[in-house]
PDB file of N, CA and C in Angstrom:
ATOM      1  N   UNK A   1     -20.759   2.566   2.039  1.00  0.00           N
ATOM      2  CA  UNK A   1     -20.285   1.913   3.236  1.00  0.00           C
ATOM      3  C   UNK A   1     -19.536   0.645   2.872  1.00  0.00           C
ATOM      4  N   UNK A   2     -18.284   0.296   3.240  1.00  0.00           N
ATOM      5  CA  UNK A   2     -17.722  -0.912   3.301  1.00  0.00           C
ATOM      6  C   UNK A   2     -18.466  -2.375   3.780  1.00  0.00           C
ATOM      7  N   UNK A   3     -18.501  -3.163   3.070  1.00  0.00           N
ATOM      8  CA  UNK A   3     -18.983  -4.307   3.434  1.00  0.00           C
ATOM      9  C   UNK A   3     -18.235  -5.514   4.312  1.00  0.00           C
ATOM     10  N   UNK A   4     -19.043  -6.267   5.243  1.00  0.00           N
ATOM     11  CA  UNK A   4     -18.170  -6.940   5.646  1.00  0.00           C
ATOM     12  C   UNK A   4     -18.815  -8.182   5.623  1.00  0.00           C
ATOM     13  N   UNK A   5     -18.009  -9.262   5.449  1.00  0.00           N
ATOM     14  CA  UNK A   5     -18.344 -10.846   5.367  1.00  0.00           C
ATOM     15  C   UNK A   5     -18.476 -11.251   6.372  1.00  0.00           C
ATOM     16  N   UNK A   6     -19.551 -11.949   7.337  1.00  0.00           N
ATOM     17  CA  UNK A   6     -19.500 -12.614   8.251  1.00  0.00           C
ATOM     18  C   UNK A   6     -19.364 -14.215   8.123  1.00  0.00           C
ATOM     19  N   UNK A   7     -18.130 -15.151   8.930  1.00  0.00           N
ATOM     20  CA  UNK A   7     -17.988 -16.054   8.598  1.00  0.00           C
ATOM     21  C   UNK A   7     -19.209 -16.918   9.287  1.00  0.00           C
ATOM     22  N   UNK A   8     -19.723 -18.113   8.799  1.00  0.00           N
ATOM     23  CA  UNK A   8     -20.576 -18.853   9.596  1.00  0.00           C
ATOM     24  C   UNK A   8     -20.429 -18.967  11.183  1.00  0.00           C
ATOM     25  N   UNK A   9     -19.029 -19.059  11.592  1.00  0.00           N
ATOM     26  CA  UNK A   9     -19.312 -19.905  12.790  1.00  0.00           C
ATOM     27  C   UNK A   9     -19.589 -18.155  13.803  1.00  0.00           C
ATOM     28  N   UNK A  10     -19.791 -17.174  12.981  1.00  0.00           N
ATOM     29  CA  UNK A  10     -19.862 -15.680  14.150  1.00  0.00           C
ATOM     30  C   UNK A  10     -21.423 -15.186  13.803  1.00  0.00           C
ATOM     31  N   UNK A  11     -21.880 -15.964  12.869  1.00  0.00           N
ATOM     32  CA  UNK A  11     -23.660 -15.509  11.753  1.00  0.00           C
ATOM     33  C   UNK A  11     -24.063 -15.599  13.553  1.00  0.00           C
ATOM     34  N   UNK A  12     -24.207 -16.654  13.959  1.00  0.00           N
ATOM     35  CA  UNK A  12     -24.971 -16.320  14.920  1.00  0.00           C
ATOM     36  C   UNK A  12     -24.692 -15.308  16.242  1.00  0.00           C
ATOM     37  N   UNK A  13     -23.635 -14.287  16.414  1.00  0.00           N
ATOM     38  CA  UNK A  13     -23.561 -12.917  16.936  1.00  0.00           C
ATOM     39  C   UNK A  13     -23.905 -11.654  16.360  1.00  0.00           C
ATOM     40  N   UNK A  14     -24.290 -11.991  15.126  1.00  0.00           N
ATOM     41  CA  UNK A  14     -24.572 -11.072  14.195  1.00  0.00           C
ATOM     42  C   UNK A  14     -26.001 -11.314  13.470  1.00  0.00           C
ATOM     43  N   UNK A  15     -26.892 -11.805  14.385  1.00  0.00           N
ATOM     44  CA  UNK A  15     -28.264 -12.067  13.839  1.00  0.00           C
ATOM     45  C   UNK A  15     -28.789 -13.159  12.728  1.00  0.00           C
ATOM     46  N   UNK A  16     -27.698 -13.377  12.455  1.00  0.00           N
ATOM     47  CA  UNK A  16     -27.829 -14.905  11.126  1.00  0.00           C
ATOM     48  C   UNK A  16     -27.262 -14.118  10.135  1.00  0.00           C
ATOM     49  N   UNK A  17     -26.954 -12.718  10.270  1.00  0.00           N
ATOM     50  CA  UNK A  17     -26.456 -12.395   8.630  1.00  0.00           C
ATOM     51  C   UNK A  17     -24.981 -12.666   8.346  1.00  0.00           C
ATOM     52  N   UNK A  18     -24.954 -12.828   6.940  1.00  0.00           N
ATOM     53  CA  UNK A  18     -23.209 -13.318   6.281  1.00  0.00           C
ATOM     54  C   UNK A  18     -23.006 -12.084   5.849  1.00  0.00           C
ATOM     55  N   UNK A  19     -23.727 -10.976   5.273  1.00  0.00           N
ATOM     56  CA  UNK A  19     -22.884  -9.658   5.011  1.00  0.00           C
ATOM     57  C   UNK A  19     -23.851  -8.608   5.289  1.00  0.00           C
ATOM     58  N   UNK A  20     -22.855  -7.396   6.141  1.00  0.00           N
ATOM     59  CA  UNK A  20     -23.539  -6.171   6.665  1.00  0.00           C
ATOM     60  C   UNK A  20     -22.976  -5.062   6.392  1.00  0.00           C
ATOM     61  N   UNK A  21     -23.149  -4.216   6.322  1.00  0.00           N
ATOM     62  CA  UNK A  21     -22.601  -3.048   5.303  1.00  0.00           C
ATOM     63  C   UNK A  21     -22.464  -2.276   7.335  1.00  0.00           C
ATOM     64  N   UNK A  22     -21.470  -1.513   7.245  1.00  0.00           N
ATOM     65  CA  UNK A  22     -20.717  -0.881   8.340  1.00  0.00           C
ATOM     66  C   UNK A  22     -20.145   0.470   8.317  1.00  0.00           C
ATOM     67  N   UNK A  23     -19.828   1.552   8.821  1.00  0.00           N
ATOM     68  CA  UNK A  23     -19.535   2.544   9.012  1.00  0.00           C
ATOM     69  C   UNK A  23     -18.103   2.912   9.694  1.00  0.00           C
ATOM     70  N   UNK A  24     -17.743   3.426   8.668  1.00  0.00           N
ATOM     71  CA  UNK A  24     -15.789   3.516   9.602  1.00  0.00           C
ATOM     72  C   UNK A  24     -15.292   3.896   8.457  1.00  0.00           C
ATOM     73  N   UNK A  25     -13.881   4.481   8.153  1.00  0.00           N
ATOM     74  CA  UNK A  25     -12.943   5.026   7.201  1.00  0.00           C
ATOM     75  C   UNK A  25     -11.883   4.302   7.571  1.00  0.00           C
ATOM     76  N   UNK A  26     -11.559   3.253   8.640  1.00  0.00           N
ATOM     77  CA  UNK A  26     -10.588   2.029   8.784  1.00  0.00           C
ATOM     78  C   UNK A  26     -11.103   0.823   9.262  1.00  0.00           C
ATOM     79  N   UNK A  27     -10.240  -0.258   9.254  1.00  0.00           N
ATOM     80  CA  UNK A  27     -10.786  -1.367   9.492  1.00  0.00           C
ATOM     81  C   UNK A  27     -11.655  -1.401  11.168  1.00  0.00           C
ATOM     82  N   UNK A  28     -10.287  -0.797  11.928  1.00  0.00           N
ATOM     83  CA  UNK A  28     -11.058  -0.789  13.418  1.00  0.00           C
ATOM     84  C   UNK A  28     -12.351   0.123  13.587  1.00  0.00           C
ATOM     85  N   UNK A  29     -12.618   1.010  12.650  1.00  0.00           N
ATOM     86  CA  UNK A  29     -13.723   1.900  12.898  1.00  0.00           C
ATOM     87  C   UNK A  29     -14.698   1.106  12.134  1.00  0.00           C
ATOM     88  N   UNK A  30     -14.609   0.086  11.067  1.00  0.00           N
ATOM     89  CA  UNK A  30     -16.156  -0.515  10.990  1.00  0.00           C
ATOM     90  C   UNK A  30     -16.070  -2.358  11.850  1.00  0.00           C
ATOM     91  N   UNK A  31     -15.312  -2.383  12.402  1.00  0.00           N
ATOM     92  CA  UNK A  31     -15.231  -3.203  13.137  1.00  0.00           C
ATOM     93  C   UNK A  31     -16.032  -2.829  14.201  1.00  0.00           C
ATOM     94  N   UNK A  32     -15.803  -1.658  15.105  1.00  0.00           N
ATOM     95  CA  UNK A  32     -15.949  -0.922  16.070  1.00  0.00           C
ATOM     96  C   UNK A  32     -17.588  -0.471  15.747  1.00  0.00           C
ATOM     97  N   UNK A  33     -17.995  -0.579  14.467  1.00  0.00           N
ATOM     98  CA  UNK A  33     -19.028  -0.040  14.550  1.00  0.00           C
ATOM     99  C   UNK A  33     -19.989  -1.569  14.540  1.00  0.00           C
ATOM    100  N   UNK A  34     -19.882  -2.663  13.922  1.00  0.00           N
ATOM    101  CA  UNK A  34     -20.348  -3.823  14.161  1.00  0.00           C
ATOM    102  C   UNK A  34     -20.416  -4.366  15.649  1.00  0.00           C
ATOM    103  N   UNK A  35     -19.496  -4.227  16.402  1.00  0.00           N
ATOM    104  CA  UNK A  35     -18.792  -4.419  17.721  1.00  0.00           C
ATOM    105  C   UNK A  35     -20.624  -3.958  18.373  1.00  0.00           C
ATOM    106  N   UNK A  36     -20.313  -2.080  18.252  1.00  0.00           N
ATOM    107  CA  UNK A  36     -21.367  -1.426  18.529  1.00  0.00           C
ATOM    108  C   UNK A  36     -22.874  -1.890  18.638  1.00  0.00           C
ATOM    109  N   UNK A  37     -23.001  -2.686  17.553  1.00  0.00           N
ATOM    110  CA  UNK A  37     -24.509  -3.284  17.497  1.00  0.00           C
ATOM    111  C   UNK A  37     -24.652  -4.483  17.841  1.00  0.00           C
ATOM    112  N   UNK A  38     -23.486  -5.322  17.475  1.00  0.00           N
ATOM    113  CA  UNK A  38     -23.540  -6.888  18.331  1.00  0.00           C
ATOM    114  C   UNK A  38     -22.317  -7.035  19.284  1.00  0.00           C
ATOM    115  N   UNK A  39     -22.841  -6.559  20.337  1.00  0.00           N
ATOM    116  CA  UNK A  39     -21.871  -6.993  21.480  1.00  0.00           C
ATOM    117  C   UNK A  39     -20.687  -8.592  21.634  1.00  0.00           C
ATOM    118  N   UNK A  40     -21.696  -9.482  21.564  1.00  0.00           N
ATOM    119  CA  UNK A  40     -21.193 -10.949  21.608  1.00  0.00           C
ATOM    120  C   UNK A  40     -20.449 -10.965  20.125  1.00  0.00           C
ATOM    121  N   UNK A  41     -20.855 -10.295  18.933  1.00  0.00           N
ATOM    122  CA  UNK A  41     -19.417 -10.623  17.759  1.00  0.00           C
ATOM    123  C   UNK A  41     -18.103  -9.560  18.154  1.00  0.00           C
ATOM    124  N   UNK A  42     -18.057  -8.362  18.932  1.00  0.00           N
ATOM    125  CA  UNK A  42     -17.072  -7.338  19.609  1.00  0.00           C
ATOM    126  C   UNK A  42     -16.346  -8.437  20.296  1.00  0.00           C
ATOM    127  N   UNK A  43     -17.028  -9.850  21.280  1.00  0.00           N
ATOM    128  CA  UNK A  43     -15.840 -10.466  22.552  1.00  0.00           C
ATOM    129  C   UNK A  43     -15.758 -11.264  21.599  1.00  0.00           C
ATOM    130  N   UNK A  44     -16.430 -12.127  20.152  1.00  0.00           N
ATOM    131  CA  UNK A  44     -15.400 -13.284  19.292  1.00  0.00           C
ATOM    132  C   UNK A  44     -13.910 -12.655  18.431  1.00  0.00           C
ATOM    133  N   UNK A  45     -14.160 -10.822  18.416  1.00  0.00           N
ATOM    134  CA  UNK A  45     -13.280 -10.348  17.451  1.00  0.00           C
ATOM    135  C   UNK A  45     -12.011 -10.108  18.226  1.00  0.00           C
ATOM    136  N   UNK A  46     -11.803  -9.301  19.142  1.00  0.00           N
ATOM    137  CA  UNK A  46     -11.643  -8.616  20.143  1.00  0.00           C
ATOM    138  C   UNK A  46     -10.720  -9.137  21.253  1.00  0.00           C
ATOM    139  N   UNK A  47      -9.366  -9.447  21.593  1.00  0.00           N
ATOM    140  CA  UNK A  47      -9.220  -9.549  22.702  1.00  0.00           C
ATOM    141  C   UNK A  47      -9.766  -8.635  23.742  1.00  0.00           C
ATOM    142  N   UNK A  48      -8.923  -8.725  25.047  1.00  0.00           N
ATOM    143  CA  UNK A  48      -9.288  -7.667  25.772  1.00  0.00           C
ATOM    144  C   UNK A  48      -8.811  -6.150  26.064  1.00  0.00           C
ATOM    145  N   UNK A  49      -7.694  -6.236  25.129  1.00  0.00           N
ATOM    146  CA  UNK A  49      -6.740  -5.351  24.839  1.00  0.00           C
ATOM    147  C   UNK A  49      -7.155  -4.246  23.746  1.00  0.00           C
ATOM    148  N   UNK A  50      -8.122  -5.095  22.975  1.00  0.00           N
ATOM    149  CA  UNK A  50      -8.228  -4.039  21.547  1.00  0.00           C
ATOM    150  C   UNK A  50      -7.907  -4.677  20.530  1.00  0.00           C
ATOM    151  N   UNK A  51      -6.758  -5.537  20.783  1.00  0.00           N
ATOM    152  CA  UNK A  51      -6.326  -6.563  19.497  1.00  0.00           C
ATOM    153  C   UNK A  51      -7.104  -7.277  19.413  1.00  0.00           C
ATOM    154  N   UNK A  52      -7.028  -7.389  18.045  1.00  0.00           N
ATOM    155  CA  UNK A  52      -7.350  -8.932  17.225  1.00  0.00           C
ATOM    156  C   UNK A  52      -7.461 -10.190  17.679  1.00  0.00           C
ATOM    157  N   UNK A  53      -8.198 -11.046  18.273  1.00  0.00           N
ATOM    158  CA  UNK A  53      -7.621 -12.384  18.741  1.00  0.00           C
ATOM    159  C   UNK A  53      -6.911 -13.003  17.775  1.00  0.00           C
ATOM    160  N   UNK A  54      -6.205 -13.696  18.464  1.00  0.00           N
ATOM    161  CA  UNK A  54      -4.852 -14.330  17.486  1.00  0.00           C
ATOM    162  C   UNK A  54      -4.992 -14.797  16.289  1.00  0.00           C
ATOM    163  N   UNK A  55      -6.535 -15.420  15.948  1.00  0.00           N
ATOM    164  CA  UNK A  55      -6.963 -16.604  15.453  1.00  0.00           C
ATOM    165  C   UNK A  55      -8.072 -15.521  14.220  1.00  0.00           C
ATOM    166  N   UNK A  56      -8.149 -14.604  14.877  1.00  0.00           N
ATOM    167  CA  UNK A  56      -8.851 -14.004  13.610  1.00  0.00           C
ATOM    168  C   UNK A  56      -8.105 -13.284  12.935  1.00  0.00           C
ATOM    169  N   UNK A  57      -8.235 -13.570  11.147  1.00  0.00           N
ATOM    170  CA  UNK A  57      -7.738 -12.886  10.133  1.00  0.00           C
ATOM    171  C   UNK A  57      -8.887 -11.458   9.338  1.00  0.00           C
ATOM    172  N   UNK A  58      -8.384 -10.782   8.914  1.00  0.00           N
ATOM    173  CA  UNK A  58      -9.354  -9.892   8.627  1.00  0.00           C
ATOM    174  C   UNK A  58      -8.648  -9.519   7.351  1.00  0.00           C
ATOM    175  N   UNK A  59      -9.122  -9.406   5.790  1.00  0.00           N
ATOM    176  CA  UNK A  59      -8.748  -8.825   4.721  1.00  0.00           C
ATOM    177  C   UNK A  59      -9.777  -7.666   4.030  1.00  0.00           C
ATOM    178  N   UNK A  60      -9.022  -7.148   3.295  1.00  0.00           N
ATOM    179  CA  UNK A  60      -9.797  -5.533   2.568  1.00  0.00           C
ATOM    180  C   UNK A  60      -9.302  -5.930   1.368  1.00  0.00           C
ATOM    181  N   UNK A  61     -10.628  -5.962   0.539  1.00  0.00           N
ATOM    182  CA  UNK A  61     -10.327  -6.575  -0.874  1.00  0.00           C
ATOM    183  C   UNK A  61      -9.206  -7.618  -1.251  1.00  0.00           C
ATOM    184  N   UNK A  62      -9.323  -8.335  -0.047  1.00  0.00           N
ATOM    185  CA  UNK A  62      -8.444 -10.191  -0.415  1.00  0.00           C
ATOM    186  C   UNK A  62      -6.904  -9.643  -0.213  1.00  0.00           C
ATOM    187  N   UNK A  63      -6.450  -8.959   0.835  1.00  0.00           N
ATOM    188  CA  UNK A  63      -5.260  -8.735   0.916  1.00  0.00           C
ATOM    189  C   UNK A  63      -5.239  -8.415   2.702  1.00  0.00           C
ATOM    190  N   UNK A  64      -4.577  -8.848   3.078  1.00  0.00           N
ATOM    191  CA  UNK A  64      -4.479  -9.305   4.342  1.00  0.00           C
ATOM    192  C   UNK A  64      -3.862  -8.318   5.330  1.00  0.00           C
ATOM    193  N   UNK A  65      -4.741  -7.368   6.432  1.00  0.00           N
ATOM    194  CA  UNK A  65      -4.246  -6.547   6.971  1.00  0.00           C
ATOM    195  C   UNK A  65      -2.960  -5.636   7.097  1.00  0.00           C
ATOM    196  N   UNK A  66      -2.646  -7.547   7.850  1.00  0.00           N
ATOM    197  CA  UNK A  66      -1.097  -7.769   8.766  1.00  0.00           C
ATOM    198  C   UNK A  66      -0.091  -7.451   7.616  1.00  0.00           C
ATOM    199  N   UNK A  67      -0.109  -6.817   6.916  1.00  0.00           N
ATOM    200  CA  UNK A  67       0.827  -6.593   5.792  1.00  0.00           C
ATOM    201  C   UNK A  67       0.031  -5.269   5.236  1.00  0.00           C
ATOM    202  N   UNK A  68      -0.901  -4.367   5.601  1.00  0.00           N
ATOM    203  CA  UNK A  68      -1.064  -2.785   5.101  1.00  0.00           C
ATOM    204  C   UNK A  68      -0.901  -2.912   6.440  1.00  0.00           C
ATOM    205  N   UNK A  69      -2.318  -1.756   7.194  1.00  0.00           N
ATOM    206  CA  UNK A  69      -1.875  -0.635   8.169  1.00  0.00           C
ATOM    207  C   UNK A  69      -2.214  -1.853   9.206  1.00  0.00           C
ATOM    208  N   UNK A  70      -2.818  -2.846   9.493  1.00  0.00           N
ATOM    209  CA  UNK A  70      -3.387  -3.382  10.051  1.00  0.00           C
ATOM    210  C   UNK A  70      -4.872  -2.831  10.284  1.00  0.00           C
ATOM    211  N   UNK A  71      -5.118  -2.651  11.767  1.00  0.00           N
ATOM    212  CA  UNK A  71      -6.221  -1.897  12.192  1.00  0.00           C
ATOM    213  C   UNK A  71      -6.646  -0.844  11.549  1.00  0.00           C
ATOM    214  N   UNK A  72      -5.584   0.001  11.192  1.00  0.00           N
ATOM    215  CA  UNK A  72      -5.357   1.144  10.716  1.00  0.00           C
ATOM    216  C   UNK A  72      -5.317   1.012   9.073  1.00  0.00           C
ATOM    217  N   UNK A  73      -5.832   0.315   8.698  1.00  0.00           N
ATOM    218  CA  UNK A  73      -5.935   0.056   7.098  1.00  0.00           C
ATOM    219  C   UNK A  73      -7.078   0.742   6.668  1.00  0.00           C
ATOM    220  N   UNK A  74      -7.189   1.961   6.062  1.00  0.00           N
ATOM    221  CA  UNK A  74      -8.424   2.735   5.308  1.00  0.00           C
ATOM    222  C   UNK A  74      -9.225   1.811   4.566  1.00  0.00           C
ATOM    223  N   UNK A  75     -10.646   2.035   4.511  1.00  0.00           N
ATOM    224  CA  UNK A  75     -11.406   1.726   4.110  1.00  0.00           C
ATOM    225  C   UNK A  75     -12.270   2.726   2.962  1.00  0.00           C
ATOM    226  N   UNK A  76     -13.106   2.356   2.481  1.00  0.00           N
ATOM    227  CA  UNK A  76     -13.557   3.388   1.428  1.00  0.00           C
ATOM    228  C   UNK A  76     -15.184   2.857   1.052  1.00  0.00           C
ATOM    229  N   UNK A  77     -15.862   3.706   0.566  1.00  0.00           N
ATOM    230  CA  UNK A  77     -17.368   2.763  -0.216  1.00  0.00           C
ATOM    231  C   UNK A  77     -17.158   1.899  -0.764  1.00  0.00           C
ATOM    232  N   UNK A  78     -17.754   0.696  -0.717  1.00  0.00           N
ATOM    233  CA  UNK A  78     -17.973  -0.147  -1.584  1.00  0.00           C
ATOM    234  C   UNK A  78     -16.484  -1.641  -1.063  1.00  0.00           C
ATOM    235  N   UNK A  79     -15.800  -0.684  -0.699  1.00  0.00           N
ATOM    236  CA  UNK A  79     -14.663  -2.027  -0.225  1.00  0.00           C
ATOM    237  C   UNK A  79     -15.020  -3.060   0.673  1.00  0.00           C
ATOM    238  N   UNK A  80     -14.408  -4.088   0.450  1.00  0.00           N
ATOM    239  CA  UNK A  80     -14.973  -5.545   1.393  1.00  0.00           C
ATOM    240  C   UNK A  80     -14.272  -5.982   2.302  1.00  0.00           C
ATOM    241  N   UNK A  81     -14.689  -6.187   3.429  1.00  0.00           N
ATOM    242  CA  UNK A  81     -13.804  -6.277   4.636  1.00  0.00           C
ATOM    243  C   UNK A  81     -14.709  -8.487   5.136  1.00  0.00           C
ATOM    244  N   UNK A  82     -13.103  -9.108   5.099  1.00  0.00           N
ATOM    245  CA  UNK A  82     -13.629 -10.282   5.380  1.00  0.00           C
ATOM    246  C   UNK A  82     -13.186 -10.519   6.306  1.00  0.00           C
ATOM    247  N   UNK A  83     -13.789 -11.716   7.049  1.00  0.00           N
ATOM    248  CA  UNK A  83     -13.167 -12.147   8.521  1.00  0.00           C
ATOM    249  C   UNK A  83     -13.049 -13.436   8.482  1.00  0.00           C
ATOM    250  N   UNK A  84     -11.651 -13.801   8.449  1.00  0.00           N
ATOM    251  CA  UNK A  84     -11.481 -15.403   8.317  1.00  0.00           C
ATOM    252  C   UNK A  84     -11.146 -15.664   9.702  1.00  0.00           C
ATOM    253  N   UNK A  85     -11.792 -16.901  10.607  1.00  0.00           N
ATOM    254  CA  UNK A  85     -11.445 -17.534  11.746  1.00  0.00           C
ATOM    255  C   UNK A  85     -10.202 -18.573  11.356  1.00  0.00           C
ATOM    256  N   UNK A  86      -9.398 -18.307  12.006  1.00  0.00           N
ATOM    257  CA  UNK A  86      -8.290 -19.456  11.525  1.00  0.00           C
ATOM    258  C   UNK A  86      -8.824 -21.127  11.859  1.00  0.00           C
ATOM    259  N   UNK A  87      -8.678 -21.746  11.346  1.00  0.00           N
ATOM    260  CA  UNK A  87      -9.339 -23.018  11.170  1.00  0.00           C
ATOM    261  C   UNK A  87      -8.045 -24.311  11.764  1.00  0.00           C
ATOM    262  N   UNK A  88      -8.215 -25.147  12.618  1.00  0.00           N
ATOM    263  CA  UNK A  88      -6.898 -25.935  13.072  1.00  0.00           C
ATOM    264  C   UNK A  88      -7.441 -27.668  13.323  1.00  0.00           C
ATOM    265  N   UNK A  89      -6.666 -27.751  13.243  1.00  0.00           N
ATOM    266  CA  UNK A  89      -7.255 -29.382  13.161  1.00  0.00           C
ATOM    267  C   UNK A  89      -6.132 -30.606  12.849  1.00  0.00           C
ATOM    268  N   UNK A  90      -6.596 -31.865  12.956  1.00  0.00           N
ATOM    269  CA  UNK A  90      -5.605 -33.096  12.439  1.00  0.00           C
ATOM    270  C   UNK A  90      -6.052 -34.036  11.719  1.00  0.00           C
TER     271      UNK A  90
END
């Protein structure tokens, strides 16, 4: 199963854990399957559309969606799926 990184500020929609192993053959299908078990990390990921909120980044082995399939980026055993919150500030 693909692994996925949970960033701190979402640990707490996801029970306190930083990594959970997930079920899917693309990014949206182990997204979709996390979604599945924690509702409240599905509305931090998730617009209401299906997309991505703007602000979340998501990489598969340190290479950044938005540049493979996106959503649609295959996954495989053992691959790592991270979720960076974009971070903004002055």
């Amino acid at each position: 199963m693909p692994v996925v990184t949970i960033p701190t500020p979402l640990r707490p929609h996801t029970g306190g854990q930083a990594r959970i192993d997930a079920q899917g053959s693309t990014v949206a299908e182990v997204l979709g399957d996390l979604g599945a078990r924690y509702p409240e990390f599905q509305k931090r990921i998730f617009d209401g559309t299906g997309a991505l909120q703007q602000y979340v980044n998501v990489y598969v082995n340190n290479e950044d969606i938005r540049y493979l399939d996106d959503l649609a980026t295959a996954v495989v055993e053992k691959d790592v799926v991270d979720i960076i919150p974009a971070v903004a500030g002055g």
